[in-house]
PDB file of N, CA and C in Angstrom:
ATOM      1  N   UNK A   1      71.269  52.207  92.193  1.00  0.00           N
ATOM      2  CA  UNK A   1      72.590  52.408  91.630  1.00  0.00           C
ATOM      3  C   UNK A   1      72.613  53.744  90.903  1.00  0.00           C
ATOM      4  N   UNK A   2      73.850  54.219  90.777  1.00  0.00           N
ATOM      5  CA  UNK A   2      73.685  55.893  90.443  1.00  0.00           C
ATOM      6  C   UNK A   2      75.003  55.866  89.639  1.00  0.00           C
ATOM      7  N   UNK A   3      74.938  56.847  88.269  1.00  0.00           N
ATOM      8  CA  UNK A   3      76.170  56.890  87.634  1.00  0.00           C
ATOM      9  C   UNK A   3      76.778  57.925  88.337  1.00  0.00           C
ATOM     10  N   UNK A   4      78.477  58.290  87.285  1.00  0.00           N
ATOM     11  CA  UNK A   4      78.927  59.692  87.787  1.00  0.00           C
ATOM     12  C   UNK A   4      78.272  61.157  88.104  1.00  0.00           C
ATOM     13  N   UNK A   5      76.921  61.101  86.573  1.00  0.00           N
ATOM     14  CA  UNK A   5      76.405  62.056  86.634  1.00  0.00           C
ATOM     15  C   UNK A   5      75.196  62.428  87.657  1.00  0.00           C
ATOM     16  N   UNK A   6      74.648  60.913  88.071  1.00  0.00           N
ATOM     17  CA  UNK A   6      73.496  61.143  88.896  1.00  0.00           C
ATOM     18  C   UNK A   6      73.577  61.855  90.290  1.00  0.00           C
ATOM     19  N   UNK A   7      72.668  62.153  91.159  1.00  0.00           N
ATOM     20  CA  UNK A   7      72.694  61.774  92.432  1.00  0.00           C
ATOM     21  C   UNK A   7      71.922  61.215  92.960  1.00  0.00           C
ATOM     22  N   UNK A   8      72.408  60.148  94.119  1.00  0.00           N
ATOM     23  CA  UNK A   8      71.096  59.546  94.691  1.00  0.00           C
ATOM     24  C   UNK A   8      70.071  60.276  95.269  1.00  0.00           C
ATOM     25  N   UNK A   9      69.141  59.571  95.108  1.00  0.00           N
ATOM     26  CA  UNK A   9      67.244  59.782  95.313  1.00  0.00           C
ATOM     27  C   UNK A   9      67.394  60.556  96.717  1.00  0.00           C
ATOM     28  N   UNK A  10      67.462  61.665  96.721  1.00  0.00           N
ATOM     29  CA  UNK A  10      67.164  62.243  98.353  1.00  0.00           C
ATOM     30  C   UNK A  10      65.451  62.281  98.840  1.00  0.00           C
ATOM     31  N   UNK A  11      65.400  61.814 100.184  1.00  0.00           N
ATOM     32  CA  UNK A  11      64.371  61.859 100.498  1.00  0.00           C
ATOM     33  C   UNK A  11      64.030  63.399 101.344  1.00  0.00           C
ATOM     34  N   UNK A  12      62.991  64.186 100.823  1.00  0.00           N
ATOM     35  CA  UNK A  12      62.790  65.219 101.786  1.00  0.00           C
ATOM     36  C   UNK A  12      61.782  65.596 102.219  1.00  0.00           C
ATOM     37  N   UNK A  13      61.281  65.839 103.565  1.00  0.00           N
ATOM     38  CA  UNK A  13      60.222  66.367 104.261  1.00  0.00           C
ATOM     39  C   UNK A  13      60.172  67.637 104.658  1.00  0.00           C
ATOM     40  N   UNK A  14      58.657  67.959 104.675  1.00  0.00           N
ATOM     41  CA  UNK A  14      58.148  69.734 105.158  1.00  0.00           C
ATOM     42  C   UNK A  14      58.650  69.896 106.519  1.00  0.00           C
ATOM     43  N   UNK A  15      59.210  70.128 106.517  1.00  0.00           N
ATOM     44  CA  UNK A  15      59.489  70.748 107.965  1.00  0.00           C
ATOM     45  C   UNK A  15      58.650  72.063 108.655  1.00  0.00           C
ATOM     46  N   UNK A  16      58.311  72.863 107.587  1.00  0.00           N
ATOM     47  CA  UNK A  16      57.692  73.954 108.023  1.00  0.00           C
ATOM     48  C   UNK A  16      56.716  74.476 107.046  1.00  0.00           C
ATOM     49  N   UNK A  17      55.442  74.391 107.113  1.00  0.00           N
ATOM     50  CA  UNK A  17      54.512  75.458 106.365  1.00  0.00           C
ATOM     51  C   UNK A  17      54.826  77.049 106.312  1.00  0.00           C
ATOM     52  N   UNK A  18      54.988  77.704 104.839  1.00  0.00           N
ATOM     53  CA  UNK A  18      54.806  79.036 105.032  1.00  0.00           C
ATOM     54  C   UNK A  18      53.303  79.765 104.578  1.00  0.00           C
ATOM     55  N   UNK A  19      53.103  80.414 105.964  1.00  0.00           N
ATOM     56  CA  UNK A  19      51.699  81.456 105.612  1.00  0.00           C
ATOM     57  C   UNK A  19      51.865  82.935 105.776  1.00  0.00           C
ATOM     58  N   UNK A  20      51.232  83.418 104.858  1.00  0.00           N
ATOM     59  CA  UNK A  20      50.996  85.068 104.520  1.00  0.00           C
ATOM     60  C   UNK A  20      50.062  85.452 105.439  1.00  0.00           C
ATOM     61  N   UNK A  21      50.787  86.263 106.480  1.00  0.00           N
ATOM     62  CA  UNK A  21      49.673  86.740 107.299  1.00  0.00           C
ATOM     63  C   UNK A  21      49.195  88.012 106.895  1.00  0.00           C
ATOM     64  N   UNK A  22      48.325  88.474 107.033  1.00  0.00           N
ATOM     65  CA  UNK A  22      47.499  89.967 106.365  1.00  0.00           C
ATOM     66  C   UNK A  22      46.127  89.915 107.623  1.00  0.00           C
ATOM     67  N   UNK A  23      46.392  91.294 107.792  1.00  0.00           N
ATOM     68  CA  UNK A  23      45.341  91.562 108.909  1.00  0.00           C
ATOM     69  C   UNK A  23      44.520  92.726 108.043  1.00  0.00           C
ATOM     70  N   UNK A  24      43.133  92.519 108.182  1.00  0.00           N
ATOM     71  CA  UNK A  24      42.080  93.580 107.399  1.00  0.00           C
ATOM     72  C   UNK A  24      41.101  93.383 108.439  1.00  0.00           C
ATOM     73  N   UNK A  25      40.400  94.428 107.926  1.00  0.00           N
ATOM     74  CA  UNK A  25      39.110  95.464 108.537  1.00  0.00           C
ATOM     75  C   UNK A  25      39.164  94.044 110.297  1.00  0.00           C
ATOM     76  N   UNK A  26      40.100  94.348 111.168  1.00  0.00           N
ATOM     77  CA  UNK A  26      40.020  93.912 111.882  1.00  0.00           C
ATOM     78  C   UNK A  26      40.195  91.772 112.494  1.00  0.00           C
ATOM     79  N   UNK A  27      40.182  91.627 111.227  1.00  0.00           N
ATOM     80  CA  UNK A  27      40.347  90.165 110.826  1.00  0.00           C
ATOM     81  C   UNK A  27      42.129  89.959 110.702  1.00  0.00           C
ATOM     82  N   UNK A  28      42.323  88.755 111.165  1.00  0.00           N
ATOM     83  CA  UNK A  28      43.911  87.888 110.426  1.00  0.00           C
ATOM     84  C   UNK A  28      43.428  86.901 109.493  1.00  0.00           C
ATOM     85  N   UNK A  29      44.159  86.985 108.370  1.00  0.00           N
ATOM     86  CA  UNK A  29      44.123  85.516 107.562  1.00  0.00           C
ATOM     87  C   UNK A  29      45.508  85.212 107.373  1.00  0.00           C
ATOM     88  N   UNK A  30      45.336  83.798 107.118  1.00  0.00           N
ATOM     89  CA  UNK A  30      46.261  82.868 106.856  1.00  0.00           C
ATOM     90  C   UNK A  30      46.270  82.592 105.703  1.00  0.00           C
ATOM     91  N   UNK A  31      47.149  82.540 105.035  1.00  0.00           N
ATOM     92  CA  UNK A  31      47.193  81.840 103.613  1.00  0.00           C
ATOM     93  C   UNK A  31      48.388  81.199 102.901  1.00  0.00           C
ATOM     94  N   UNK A  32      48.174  79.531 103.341  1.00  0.00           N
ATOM     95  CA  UNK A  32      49.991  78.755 102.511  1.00  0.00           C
ATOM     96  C   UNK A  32      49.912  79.620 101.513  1.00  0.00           C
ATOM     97  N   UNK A  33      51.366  79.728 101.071  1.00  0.00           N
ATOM     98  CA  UNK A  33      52.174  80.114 100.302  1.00  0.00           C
ATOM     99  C   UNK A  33      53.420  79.667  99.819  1.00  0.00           C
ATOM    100  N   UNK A  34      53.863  78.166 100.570  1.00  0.00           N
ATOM    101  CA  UNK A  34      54.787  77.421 100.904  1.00  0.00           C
ATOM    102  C   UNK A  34      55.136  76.557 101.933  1.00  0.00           C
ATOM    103  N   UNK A  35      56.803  76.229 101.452  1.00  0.00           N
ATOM    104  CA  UNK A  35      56.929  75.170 102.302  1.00  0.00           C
ATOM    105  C   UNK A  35      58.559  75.614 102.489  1.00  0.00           C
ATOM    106  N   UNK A  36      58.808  74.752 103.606  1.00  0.00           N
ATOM    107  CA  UNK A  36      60.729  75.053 104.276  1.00  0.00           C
ATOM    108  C   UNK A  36      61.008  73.555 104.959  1.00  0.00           C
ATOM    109  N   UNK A  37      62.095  73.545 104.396  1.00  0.00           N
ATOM    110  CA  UNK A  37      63.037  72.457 104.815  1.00  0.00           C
ATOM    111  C   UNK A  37      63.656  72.500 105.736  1.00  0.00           C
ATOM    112  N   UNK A  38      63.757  71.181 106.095  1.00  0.00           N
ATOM    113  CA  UNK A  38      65.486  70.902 107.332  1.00  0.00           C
ATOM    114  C   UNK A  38      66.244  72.343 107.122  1.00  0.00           C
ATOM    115  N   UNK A  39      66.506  72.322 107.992  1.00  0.00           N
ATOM    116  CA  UNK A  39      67.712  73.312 108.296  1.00  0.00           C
ATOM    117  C   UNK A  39      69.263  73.164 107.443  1.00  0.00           C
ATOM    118  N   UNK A  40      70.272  73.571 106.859  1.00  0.00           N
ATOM    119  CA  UNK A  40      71.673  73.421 106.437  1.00  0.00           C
ATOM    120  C   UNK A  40      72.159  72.759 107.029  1.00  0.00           C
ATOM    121  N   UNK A  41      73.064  72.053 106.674  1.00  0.00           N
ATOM    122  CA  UNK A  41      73.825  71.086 107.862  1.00  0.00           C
ATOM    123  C   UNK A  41      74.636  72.278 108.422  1.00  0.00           C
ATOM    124  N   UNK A  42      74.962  73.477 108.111  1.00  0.00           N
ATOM    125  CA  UNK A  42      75.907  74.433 108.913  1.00  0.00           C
ATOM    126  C   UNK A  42      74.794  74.971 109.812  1.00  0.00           C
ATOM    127  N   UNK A  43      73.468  74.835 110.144  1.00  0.00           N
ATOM    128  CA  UNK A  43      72.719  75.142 110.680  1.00  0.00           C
ATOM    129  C   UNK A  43      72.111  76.959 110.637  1.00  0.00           C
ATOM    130  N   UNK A  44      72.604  77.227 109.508  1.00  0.00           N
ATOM    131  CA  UNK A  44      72.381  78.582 110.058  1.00  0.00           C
ATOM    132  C   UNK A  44      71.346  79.444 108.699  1.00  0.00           C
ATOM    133  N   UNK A  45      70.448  78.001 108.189  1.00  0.00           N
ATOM    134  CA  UNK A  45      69.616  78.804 107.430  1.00  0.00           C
ATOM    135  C   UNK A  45      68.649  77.376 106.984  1.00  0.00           C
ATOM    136  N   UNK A  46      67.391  77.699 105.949  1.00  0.00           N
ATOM    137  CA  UNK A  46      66.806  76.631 105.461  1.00  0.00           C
ATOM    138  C   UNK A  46      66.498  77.095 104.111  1.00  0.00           C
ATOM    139  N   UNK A  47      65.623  76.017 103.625  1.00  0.00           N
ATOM    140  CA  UNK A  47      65.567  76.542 102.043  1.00  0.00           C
ATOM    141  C   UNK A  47      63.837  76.269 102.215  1.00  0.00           C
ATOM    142  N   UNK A  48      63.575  77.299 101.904  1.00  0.00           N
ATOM    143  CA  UNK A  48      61.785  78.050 101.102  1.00  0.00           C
ATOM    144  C   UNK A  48      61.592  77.905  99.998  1.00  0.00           C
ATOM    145  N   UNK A  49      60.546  76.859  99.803  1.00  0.00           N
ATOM    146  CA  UNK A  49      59.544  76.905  98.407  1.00  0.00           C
ATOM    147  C   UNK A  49      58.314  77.764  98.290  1.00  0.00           C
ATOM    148  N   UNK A  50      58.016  78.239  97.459  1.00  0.00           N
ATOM    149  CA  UNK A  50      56.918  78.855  97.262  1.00  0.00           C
ATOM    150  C   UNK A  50      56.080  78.746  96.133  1.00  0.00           C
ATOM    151  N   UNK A  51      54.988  78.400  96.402  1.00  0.00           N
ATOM    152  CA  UNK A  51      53.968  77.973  95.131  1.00  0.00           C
ATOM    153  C   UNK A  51      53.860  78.806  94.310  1.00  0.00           C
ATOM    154  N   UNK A  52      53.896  78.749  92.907  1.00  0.00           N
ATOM    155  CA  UNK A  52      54.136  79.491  91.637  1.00  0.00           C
ATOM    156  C   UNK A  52      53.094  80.455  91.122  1.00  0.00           C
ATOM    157  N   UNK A  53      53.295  81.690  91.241  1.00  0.00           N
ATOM    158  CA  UNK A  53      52.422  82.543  90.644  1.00  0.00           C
ATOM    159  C   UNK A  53      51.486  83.181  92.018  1.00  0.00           C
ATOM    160  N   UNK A  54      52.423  82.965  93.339  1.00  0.00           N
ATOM    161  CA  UNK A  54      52.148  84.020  94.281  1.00  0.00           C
ATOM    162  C   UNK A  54      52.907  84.891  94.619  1.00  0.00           C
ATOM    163  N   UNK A  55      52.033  86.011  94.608  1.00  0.00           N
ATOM    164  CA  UNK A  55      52.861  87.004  95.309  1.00  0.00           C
ATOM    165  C   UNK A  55      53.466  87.484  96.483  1.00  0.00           C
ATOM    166  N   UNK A  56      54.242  87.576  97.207  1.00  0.00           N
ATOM    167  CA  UNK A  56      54.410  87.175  98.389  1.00  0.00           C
ATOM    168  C   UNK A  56      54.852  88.471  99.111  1.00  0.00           C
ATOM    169  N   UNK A  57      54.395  89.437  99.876  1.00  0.00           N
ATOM    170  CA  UNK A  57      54.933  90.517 100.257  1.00  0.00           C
ATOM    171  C   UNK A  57      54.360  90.420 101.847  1.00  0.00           C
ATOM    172  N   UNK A  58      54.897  91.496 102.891  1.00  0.00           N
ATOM    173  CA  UNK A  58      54.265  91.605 104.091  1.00  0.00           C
ATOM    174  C   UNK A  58      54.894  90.472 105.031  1.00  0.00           C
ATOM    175  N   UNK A  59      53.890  90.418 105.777  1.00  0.00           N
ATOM    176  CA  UNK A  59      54.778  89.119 107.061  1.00  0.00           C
ATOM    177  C   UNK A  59      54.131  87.163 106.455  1.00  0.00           C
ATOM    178  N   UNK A  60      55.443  87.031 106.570  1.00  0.00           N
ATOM    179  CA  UNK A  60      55.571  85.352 106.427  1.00  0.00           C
ATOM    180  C   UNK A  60      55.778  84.623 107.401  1.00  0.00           C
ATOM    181  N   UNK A  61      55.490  83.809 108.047  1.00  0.00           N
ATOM    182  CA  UNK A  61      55.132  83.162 109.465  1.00  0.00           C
ATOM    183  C   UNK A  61      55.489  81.530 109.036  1.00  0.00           C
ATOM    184  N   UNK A  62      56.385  81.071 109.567  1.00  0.00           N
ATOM    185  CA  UNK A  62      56.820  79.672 109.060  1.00  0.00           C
ATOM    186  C   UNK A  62      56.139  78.926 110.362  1.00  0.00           C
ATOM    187  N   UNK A  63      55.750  77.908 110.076  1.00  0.00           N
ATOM    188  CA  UNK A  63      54.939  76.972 111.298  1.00  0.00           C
ATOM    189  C   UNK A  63      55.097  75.226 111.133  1.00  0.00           C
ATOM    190  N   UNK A  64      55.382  74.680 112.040  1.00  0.00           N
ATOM    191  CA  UNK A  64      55.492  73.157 112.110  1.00  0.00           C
ATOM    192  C   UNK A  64      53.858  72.768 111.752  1.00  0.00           C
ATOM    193  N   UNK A  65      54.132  72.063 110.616  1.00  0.00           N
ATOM    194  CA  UNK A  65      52.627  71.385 109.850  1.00  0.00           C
ATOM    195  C   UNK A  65      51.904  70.437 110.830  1.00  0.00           C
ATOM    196  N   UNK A  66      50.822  70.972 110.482  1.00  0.00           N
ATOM    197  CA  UNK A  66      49.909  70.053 111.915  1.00  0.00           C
ATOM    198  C   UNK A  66      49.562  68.216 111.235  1.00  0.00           C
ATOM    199  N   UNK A  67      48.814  66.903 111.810  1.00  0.00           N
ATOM    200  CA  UNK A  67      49.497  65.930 111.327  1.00  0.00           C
ATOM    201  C   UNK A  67      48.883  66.018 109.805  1.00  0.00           C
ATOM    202  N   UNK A  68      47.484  66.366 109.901  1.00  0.00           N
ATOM    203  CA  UNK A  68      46.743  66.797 108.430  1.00  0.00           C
ATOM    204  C   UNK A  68      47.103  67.199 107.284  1.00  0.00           C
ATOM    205  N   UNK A  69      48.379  67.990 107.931  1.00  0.00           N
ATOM    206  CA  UNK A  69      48.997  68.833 106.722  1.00  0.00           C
ATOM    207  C   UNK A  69      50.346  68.342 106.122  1.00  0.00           C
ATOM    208  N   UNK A  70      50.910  67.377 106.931  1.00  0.00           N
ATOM    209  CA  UNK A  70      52.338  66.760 106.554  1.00  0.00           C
ATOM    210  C   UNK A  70      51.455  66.040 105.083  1.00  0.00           C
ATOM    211  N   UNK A  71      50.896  65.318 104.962  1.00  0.00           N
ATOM    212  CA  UNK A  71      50.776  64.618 103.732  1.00  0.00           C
ATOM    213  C   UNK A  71      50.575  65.992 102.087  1.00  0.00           C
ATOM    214  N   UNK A  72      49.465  66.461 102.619  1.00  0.00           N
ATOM    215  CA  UNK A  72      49.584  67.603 102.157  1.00  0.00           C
ATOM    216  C   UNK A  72      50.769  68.597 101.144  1.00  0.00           C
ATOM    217  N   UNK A  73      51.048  68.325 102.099  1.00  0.00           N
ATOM    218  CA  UNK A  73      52.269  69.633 102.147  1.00  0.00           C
ATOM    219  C   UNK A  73      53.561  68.913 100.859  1.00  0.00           C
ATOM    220  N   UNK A  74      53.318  67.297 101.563  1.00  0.00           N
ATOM    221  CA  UNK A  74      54.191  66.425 100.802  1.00  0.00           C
ATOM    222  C   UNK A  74      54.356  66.500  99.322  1.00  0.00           C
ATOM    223  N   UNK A  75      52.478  66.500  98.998  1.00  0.00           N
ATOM    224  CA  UNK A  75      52.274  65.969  97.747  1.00  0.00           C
ATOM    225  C   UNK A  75      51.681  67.417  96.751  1.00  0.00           C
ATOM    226  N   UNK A  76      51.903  68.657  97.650  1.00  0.00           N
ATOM    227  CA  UNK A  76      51.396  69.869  97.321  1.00  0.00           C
ATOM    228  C   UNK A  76      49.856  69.968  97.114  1.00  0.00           C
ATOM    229  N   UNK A  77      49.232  69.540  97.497  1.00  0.00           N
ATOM    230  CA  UNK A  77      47.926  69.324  97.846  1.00  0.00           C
ATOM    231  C   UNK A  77      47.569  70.659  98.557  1.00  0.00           C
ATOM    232  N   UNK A  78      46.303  70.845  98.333  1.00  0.00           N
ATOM    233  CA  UNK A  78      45.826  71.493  99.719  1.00  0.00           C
ATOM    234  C   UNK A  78      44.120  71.091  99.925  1.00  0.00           C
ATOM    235  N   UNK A  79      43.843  70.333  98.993  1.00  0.00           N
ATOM    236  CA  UNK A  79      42.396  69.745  99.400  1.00  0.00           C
ATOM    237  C   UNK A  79      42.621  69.264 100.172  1.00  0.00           C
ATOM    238  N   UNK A  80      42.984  68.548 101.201  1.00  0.00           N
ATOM    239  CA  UNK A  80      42.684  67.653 102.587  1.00  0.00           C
ATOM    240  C   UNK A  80      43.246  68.743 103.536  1.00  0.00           C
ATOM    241  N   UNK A  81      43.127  70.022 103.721  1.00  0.00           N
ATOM    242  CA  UNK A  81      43.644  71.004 104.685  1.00  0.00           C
ATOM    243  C   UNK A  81      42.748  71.733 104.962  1.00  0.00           C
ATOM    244  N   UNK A  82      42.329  71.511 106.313  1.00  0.00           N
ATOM    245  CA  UNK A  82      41.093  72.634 106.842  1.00  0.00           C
ATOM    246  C   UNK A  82      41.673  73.578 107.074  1.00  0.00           C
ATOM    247  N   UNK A  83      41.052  75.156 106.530  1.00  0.00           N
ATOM    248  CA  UNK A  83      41.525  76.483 106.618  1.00  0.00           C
ATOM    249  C   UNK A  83      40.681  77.111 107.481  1.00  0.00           C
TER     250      UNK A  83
END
């Protein structure tokens, strides 16, 4: 039950991992940096979280979470995520 002021409990899932790609001395790394939602219901954008106190510059690469990482991702975890 929900007053005037509330809103009901939305449920929301990762839809998309974000990683910082950076290429050095010949190497790519990966590194979360976030997470992205469902799409707008007007379809023509999503909304990006980003974990606090990163810096985020260069190329960002959004990717469908593999099944390991949906829980993860859920609970902002990243101990149960092989890198």
């Amino acid at each position: 039950m929900t007053t005037k002021n509330e809103k009901p409990e939305e449920k929301t899932s990762v839809d998309y991992i974000a990683w910082s790609v950076e290429k050095r001395n010949g190497r790519t790394y990966w590194t979360r940096v976030g997470v992205a939602f469902k799409p707008h219901k007007d379809g023509e954008g999503f909304t990006a979280r980003f974990a606090a106190g990163i810096a985020v510059s260069g190329e960002i690469v959004f990717r469908k979470p593999k099944p390991e990482e949906v829980q993860a991702a859920a609970t902002g975890s990243d101990e149960e995520i092989p890198y």
